[in-house]
Protein backbone atom coordinates (compact mmCIF):
# COMPACT_ATOMS: atom_id res chain seq x y z
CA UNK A 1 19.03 -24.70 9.25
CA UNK A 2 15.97 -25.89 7.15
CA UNK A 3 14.56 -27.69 11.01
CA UNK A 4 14.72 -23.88 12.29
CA UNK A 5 12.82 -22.17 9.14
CA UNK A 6 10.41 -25.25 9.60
CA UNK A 7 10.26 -24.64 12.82
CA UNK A 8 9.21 -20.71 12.70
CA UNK A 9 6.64 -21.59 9.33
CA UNK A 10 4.56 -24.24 11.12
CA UNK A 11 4.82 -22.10 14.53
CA UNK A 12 3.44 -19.39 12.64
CA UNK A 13 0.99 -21.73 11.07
CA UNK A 14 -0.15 -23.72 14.73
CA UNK A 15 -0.15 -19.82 16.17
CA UNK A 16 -2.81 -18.41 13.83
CA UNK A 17 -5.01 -21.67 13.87
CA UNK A 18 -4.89 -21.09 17.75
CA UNK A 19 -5.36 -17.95 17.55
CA UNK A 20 -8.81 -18.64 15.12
CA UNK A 21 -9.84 -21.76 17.39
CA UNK A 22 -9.84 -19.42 20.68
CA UNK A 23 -13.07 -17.80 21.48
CA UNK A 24 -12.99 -13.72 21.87
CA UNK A 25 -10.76 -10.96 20.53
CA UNK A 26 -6.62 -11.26 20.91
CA UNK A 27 -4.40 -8.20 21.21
CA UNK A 28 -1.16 -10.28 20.94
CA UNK A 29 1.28 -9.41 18.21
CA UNK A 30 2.40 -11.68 15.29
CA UNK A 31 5.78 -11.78 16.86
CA UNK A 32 3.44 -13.30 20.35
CA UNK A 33 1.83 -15.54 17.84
CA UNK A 34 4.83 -16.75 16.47
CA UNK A 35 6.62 -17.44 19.82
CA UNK A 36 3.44 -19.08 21.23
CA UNK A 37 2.91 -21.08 17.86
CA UNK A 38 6.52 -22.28 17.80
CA UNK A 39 5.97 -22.89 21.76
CA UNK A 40 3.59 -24.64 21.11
CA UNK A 41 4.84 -26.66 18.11
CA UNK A 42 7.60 -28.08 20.34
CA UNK A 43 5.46 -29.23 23.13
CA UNK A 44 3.70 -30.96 20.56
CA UNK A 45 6.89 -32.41 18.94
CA UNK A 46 7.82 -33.29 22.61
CA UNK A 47 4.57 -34.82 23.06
CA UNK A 48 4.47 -36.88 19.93
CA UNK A 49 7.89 -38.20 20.13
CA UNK A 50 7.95 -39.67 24.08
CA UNK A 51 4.50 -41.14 22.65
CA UNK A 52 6.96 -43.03 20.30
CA UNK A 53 4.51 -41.19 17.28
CA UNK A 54 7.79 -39.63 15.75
CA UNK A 55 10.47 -37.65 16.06
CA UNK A 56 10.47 -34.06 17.82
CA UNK A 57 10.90 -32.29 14.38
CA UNK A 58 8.62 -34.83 12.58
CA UNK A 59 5.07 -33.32 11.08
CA UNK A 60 2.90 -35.98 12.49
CA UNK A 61 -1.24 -35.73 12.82
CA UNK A 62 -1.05 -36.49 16.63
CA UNK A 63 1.93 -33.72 17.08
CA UNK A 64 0.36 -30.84 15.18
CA UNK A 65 -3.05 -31.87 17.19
CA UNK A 66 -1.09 -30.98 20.53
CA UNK A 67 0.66 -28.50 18.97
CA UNK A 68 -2.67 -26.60 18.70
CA UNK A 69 -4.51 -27.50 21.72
CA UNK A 70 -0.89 -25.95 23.58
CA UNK A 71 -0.79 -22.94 21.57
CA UNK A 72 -4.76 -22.41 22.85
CA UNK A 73 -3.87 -23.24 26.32
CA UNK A 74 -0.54 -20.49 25.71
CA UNK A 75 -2.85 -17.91 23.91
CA UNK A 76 -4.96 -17.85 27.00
CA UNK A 77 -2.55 -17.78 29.35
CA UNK A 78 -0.57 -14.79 27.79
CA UNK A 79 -4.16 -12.87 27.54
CA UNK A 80 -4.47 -13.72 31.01
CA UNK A 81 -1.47 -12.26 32.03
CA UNK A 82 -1.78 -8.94 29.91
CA UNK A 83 -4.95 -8.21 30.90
CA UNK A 84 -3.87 -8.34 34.42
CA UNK A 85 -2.29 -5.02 34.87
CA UNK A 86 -5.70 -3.30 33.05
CA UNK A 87 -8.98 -2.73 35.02
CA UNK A 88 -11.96 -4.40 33.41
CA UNK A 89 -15.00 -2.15 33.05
């Protein structure tokens, strides 16, 4: 139970640093930030713990460090896709 509220608060966390660390102006939600943050917090996890660094759930430098870069790569990828369907000007 607490690894799931963790889970959301440093997704939520990892989602607005991405979201401040990516150049240009967002128009996802705070849910979108949340699922991209907590996305993004378990690739890191993932990440951390097959480099032996911790475990998945652990809060480890080198995890939260992925964890960010992910949820940057994730940002741009959902803008990319929502901006799709609109005709630039």
């Amino acid at each position: 139970m607490f690894n799931i509220i963790g889970l959301l608060v440093v997704g939520l966390i990892i989602g607005a640093l991405a979201r401040l660390i990516k150049p240009g102006k967002q128009s996802l939600s705070i849910l979108a930030t949340l699922v991209l943050g907590v996305v993004g917090a378990l690739i890191g996890g993932i990440a951390a713990s097959a480099l032996g660094t911790g475990d998945i759930f652990e809060l480890n430098i080198l995890g939260f460090v992925i964890a960010v870069v992910a949820a940057v790569l994730l940002i741009g990828v959902a803008e990319g896709m929502s901006s799709k369907g609109k005709a630039r000007v």
